[in-house]
C-alpha atoms as a PDB file:
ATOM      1  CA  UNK A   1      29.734   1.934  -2.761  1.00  0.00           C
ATOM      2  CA  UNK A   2      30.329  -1.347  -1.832  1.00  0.00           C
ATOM      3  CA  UNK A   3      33.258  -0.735   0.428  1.00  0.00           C
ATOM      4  CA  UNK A   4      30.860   1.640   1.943  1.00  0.00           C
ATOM      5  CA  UNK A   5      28.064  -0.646   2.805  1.00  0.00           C
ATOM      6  CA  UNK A   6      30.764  -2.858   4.029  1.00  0.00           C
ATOM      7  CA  UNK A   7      31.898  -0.675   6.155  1.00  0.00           C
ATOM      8  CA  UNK A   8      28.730   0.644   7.711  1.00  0.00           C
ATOM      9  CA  UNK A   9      27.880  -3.480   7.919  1.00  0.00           C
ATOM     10  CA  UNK A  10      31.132  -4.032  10.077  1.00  0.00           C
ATOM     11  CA  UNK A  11      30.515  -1.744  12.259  1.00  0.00           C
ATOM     12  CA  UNK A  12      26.791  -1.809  13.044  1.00  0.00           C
ATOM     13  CA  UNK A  13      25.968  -4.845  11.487  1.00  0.00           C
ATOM     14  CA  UNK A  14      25.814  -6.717  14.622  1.00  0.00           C
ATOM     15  CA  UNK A  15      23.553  -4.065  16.225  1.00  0.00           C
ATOM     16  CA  UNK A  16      21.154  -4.201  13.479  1.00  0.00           C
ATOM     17  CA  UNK A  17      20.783  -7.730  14.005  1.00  0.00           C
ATOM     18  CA  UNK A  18      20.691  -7.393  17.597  1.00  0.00           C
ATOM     19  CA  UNK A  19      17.578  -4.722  17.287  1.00  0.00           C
ATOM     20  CA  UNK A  20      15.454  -6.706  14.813  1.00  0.00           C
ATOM     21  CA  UNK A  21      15.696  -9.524  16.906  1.00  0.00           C
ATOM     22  CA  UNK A  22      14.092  -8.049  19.966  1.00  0.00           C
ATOM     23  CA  UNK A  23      11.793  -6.130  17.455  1.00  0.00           C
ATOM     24  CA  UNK A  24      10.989  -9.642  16.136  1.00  0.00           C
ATOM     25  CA  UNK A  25      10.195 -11.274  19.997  1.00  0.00           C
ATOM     26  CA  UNK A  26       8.421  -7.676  20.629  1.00  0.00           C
ATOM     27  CA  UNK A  27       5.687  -8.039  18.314  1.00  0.00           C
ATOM     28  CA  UNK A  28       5.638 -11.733  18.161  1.00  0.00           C
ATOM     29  CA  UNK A  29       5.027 -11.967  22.345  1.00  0.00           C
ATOM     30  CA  UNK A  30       3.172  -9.003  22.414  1.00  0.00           C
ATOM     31  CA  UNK A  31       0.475 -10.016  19.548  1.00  0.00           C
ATOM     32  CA  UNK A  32      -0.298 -13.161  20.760  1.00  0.00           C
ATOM     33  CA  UNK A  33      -0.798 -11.722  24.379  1.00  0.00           C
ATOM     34  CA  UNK A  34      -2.874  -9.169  22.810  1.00  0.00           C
ATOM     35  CA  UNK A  35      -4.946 -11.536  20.983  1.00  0.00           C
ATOM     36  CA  UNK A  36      -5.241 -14.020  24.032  1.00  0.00           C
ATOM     37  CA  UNK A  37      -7.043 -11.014  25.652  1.00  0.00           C
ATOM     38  CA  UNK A  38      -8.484  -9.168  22.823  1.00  0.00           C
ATOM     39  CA  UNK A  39     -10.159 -11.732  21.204  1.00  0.00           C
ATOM     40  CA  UNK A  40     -12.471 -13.177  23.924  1.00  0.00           C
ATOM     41  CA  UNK A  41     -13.135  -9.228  24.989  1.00  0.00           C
ATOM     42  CA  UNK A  42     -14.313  -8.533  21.057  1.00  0.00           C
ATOM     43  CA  UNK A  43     -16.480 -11.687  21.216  1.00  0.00           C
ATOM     44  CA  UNK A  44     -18.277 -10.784  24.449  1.00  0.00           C
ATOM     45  CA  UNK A  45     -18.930  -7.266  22.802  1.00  0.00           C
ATOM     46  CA  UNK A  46     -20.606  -9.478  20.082  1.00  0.00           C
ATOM     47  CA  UNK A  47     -22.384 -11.572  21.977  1.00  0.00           C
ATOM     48  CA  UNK A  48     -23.882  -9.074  24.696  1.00  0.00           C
ATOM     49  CA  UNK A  49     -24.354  -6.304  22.100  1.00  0.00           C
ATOM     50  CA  UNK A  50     -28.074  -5.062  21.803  1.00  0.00           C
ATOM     51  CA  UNK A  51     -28.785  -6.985  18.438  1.00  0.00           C
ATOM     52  CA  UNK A  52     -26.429  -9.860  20.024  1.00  0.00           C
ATOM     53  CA  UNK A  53     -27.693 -13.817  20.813  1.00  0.00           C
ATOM     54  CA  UNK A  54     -27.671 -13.213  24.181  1.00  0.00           C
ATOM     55  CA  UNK A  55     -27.925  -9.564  25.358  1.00  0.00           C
ATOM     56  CA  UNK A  56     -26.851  -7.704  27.804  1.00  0.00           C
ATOM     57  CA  UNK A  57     -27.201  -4.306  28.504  1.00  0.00           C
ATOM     58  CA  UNK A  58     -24.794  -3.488  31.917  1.00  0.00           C
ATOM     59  CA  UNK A  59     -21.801  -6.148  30.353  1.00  0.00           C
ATOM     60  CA  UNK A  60     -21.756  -4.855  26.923  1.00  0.00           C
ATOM     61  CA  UNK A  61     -21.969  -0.848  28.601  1.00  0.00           C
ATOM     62  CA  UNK A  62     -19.170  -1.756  30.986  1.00  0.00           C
ATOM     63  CA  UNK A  63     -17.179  -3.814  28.267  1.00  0.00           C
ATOM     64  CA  UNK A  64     -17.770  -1.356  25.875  1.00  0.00           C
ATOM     65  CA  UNK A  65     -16.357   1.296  28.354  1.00  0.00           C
ATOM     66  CA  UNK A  66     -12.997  -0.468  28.763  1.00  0.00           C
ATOM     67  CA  UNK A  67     -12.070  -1.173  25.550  1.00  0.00           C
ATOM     68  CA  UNK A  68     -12.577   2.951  24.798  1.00  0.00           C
ATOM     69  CA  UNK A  69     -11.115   3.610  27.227  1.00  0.00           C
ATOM     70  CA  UNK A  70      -7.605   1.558  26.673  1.00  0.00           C
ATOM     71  CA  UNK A  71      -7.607   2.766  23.092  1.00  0.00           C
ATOM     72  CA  UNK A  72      -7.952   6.270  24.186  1.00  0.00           C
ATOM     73  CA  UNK A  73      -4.670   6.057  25.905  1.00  0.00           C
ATOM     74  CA  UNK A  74      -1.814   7.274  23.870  1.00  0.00           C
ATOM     75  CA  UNK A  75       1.082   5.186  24.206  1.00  0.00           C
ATOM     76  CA  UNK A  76       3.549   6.800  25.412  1.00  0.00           C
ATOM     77  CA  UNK A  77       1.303   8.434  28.500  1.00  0.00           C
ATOM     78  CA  UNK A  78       0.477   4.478  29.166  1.00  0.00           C
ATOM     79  CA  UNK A  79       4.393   3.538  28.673  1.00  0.00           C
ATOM     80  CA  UNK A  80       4.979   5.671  30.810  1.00  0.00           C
ATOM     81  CA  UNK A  81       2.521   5.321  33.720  1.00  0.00           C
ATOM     82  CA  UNK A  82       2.579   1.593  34.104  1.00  0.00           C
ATOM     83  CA  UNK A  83       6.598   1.710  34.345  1.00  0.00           C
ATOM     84  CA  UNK A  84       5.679   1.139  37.965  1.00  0.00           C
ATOM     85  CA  UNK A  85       3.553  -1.818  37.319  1.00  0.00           C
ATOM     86  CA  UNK A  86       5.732  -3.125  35.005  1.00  0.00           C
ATOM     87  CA  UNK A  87       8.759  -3.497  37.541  1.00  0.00           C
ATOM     88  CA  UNK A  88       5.852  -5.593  39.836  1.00  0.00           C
ATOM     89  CA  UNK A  89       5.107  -7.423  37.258  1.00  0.00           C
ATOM     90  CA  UNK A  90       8.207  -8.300  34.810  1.00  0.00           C
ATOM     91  CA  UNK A  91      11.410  -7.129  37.174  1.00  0.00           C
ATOM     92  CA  UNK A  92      11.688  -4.273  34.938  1.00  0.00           C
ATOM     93  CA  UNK A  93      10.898  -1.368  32.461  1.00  0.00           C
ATOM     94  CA  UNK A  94      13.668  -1.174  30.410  1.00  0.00           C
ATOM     95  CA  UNK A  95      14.243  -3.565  27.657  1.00  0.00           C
ATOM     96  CA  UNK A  96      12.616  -5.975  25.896  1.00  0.00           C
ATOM     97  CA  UNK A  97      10.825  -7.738  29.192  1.00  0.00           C
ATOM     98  CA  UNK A  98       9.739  -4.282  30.278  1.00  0.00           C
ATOM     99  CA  UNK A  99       8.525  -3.159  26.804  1.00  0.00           C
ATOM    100  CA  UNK A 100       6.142  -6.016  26.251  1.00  0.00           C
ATOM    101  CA  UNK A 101       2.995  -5.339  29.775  1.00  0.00           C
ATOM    102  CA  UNK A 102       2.470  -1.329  28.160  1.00  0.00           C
ATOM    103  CA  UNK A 103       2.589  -3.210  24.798  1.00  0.00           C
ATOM    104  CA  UNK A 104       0.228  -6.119  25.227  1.00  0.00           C
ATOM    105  CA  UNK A 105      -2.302  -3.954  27.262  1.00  0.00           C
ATOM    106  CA  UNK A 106      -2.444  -1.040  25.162  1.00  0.00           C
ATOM    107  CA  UNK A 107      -2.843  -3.636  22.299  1.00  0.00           C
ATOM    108  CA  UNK A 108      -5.715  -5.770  23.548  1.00  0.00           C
ATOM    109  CA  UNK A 109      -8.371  -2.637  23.484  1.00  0.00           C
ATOM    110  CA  UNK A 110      -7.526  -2.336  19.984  1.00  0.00           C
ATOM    111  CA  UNK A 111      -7.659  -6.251  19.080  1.00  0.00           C
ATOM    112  CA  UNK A 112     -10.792  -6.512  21.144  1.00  0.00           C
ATOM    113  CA  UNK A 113     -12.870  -3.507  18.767  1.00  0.00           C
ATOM    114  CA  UNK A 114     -11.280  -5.130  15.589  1.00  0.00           C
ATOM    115  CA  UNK A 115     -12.921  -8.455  16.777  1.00  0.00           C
ATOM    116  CA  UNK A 116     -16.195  -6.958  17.404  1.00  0.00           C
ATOM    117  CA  UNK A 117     -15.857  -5.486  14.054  1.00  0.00           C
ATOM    118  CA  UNK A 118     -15.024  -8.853  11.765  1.00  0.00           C
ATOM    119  CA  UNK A 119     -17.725 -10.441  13.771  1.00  0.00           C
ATOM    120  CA  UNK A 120     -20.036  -7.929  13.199  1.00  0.00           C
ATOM    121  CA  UNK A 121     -19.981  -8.718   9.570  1.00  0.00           C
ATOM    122  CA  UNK A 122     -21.327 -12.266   9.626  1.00  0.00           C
ATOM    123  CA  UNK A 123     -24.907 -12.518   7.925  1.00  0.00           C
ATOM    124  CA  UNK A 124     -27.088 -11.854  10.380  1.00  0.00           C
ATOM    125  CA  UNK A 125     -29.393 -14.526   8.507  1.00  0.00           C
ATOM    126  CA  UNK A 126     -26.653 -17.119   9.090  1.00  0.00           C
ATOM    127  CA  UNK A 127     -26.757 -16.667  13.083  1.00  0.00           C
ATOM    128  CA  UNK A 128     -30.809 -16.675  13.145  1.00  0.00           C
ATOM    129  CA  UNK A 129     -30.687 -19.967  11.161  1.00  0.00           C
ATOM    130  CA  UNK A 130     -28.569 -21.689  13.400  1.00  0.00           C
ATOM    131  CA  UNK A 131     -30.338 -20.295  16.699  1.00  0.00           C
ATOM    132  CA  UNK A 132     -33.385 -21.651  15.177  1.00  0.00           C
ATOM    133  CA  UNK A 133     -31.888 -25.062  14.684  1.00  0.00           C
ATOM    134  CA  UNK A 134     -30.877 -25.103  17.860  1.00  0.00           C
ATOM    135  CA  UNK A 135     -27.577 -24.059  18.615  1.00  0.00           C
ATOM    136  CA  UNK A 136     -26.139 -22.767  21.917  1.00  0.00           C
ATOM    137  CA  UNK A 137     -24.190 -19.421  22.026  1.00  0.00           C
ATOM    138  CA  UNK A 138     -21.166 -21.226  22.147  1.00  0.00           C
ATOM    139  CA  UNK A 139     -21.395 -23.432  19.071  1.00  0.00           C
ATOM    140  CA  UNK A 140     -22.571 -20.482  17.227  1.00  0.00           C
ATOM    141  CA  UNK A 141     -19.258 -18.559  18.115  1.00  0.00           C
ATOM    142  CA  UNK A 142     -17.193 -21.583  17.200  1.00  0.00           C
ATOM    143  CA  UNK A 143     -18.908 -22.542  14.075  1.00  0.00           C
ATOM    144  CA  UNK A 144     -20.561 -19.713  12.464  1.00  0.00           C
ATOM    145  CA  UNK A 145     -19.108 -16.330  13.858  1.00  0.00           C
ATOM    146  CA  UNK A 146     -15.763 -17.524  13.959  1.00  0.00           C
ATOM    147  CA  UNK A 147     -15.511 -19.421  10.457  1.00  0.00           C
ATOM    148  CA  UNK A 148     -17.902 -16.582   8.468  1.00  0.00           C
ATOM    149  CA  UNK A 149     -15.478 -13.660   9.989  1.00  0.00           C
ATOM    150  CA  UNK A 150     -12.102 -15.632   9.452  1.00  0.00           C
ATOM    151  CA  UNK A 151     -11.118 -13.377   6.377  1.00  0.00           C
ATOM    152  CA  UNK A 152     -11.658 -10.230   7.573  1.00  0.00           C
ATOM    153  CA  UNK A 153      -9.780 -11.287  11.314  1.00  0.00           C
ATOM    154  CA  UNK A 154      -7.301 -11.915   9.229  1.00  0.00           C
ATOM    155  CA  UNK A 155      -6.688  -8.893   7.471  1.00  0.00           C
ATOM    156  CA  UNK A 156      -7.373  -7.251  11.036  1.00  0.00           C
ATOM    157  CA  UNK A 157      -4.149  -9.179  12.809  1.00  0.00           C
ATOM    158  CA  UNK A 158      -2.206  -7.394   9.993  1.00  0.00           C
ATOM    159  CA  UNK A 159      -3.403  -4.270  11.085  1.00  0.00           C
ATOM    160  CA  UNK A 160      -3.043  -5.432  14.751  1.00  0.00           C
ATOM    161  CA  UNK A 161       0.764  -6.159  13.881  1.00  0.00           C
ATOM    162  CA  UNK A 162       1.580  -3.095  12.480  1.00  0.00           C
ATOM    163  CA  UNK A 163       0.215  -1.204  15.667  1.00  0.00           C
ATOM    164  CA  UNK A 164       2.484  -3.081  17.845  1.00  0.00           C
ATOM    165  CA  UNK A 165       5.274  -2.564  15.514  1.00  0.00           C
ATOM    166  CA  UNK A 166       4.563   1.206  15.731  1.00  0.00           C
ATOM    167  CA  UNK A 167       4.533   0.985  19.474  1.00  0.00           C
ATOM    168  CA  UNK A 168       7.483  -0.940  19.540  1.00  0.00           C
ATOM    169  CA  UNK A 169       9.655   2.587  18.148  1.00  0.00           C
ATOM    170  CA  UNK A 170       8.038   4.678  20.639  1.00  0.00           C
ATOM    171  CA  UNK A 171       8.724   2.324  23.675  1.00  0.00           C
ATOM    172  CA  UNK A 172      12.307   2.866  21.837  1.00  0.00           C
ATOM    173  CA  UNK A 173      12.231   5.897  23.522  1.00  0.00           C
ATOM    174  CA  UNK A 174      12.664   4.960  26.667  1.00  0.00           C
ATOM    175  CA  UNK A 175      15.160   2.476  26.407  1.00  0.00           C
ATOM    176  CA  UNK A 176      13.086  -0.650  25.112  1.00  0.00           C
ATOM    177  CA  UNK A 177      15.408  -1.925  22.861  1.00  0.00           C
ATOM    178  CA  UNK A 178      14.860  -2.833  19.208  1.00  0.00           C
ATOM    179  CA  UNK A 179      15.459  -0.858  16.014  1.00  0.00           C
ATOM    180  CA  UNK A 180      13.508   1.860  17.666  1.00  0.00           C
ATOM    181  CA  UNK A 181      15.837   2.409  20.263  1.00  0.00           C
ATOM    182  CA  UNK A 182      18.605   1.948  17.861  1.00  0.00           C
ATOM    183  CA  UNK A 183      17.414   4.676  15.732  1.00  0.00           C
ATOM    184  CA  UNK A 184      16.749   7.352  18.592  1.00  0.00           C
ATOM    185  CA  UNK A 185      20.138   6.354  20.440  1.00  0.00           C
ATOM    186  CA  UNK A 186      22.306   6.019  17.422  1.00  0.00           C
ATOM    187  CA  UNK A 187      20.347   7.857  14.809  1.00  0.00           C
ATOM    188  CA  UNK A 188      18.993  11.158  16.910  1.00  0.00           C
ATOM    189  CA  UNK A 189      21.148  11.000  19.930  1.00  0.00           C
ATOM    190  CA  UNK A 190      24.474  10.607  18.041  1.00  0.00           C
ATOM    191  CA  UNK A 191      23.918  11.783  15.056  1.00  0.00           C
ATOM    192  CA  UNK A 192      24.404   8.701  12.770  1.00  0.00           C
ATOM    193  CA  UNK A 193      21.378   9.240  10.279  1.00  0.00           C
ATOM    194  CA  UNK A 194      22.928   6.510   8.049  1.00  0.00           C
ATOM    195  CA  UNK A 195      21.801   4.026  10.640  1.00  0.00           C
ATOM    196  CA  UNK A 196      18.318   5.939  11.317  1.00  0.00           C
ATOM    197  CA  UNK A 197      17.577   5.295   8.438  1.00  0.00           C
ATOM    198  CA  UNK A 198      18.438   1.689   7.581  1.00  0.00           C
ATOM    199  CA  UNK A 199      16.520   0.980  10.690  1.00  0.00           C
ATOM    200  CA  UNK A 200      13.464   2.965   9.036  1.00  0.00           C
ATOM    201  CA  UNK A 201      13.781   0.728   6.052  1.00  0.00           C
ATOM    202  CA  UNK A 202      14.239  -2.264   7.942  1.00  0.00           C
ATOM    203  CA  UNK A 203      10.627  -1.189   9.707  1.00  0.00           C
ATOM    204  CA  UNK A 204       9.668  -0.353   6.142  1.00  0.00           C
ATOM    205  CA  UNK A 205      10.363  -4.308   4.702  1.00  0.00           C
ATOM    206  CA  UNK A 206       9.064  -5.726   7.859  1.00  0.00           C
ATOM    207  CA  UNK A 207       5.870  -4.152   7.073  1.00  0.00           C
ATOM    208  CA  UNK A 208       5.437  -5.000   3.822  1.00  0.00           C
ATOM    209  CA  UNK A 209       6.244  -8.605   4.838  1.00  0.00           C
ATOM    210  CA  UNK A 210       3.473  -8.488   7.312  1.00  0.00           C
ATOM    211  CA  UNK A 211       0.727  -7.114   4.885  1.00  0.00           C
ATOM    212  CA  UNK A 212       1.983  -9.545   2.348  1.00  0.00           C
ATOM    213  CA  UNK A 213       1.562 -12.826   3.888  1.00  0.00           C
ATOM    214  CA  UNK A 214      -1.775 -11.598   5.892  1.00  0.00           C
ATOM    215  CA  UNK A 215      -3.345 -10.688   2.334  1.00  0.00           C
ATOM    216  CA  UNK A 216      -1.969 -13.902   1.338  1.00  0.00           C
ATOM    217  CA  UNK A 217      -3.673 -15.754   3.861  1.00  0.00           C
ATOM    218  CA  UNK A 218      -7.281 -14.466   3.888  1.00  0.00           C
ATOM    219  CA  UNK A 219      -7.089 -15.131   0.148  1.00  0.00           C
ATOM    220  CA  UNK A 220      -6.571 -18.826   0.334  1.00  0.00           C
ATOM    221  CA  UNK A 221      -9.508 -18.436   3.184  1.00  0.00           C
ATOM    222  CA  UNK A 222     -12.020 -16.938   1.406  1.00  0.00           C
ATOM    223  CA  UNK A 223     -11.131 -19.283  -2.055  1.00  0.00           C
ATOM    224  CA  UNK A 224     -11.625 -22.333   0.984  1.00  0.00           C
ATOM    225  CA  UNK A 225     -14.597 -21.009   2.152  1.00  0.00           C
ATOM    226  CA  UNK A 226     -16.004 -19.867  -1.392  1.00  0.00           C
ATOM    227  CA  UNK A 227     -15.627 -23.603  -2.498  1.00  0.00           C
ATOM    228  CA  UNK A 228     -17.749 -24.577   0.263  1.00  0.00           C
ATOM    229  CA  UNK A 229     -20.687 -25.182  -2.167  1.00  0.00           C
ATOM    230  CA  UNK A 230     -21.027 -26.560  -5.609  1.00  0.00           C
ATOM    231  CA  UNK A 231     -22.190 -22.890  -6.929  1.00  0.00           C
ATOM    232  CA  UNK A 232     -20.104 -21.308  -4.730  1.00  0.00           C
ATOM    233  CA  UNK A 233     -23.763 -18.623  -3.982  1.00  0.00           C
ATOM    234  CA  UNK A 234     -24.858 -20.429  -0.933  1.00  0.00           C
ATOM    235  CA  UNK A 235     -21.456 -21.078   1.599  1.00  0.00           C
ATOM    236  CA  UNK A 236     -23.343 -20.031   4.133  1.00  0.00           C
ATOM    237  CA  UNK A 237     -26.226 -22.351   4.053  1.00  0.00           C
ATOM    238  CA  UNK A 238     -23.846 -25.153   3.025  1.00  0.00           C
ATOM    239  CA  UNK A 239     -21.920 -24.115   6.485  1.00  0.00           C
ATOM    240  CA  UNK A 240     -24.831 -24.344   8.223  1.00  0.00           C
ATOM    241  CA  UNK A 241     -25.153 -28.151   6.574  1.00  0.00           C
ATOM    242  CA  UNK A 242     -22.092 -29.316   8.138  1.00  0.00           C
ATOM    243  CA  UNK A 243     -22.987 -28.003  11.587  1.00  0.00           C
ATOM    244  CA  UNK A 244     -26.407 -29.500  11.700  1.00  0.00           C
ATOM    245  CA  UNK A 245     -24.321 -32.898  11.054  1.00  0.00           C
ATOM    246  CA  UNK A 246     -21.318 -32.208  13.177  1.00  0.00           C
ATOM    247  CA  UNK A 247     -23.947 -30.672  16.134  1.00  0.00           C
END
């Protein structure tokens, strides 16, 4: 066995490496894109929803609209219509340059409704108190919709991740480069399953990691924000303390 896996490692070892790499700058680009868009978009859902602190019927319809409509997109239909686009735009559509457009704007629609979603949860109580103490829109986004939801966006950017890793194999397809391409051209197209599915495992672990260190994270926020208060049963109104003294 181990003259095996040494073997298989001299031989593909460098092309593993290779693929999680541009997996690795993928995702990483791609997220933060798709959160530089996404997360303004699910705020302005928030905000101009009916029930929202400042309402608005034709944005939120037309917002609303977009964001459906991007998520309603399968990937590889959008892969492969903006391959025009994408040439405009990056030089290319092959590759890990041309992977990350289709990536980052099928990606933000998705971000944007798991925004709206977090935020969604914040006490409604919480808001009304600091609208009647006099805070703008803006300095209730920063310091109550923001802070209260922090947990749950959290948890959300793992799920966020995990999409674009997903969509990362399928722009494989077509030549994107990654572990997804390595396991369609080495794995289906030549027939070495070996490698298809160390690549599948490698996607596996990555995962895991992902989930692991998000779960992680929203832990140590809500202990933080749970510690807000001596009794730990009023965060909220202690929150709402430090903003009427920070205003």
């Amino acid at each position: 066995m181990p003259e095996i896996i040494s073997a298989f490692w001299a031989q593909y070892g460098e092309l593993l490496l290779e693929g999680t790499w541009e997996t690795l700058i993928m995702v990483s680009v791609s997220t933060v894109l798709a959160y530089v868009i996404g997360v303004p978009l699910g705020v302005a859902l928030i905000v101009t929803q009916p029930q929202g602190i400042r309402p608005h019927r034709a944005v939120y319809g037309v917002l609303g609209w977009i964001v459906n409509i991007g998520r309603s997109l399968p990937f590889a239909i959008l892969l492969v219509a903006l391959m025009p686009y994408t040439r405009l735009i990056v030089g290319t559509a092959i590759g890990v340059k041309g992977a990350i457009p289709p990536l980052v704007i099928s990606a933000a629609p998705f971000v944007a409704r798991m925004v709206e979603t977090s935020l969604s949860e914040v006490d409604a109580g919480v808001v009304e108190a600091a609208q009647s103490m006099g805070a703008s829109p803006l300095q209730i986004i920063r310091k109550v919709y923001l802070p209260e939801a922090m947990p749950s966006l959290v948890l959300g950017g793992a799920i966020s991740v995990v999409t674009i890793l997903a969509y990362t194999a399928i722009a494989g397809m077509v030549g994107a480069g990654g572990l997804g391409n390595i396991a369609i051209q080495y794995g289906h197209n030549r027939g070495v399953t070996s490698l298809m599915w160390v690549t599948v495992v490698l996607l596996i672990i990555f995962v895991q990691i992902v989930q692991w260190i998000f779960s992680w994270w929203s832990r140590r926020i809500d202990k933080r924000l749970g510690q807000t208060a001596d009794t730990g049963k009023f965060a909220p109104l202690a929150m709402l303390a430090h903003f009427v003294h920070t205003k």
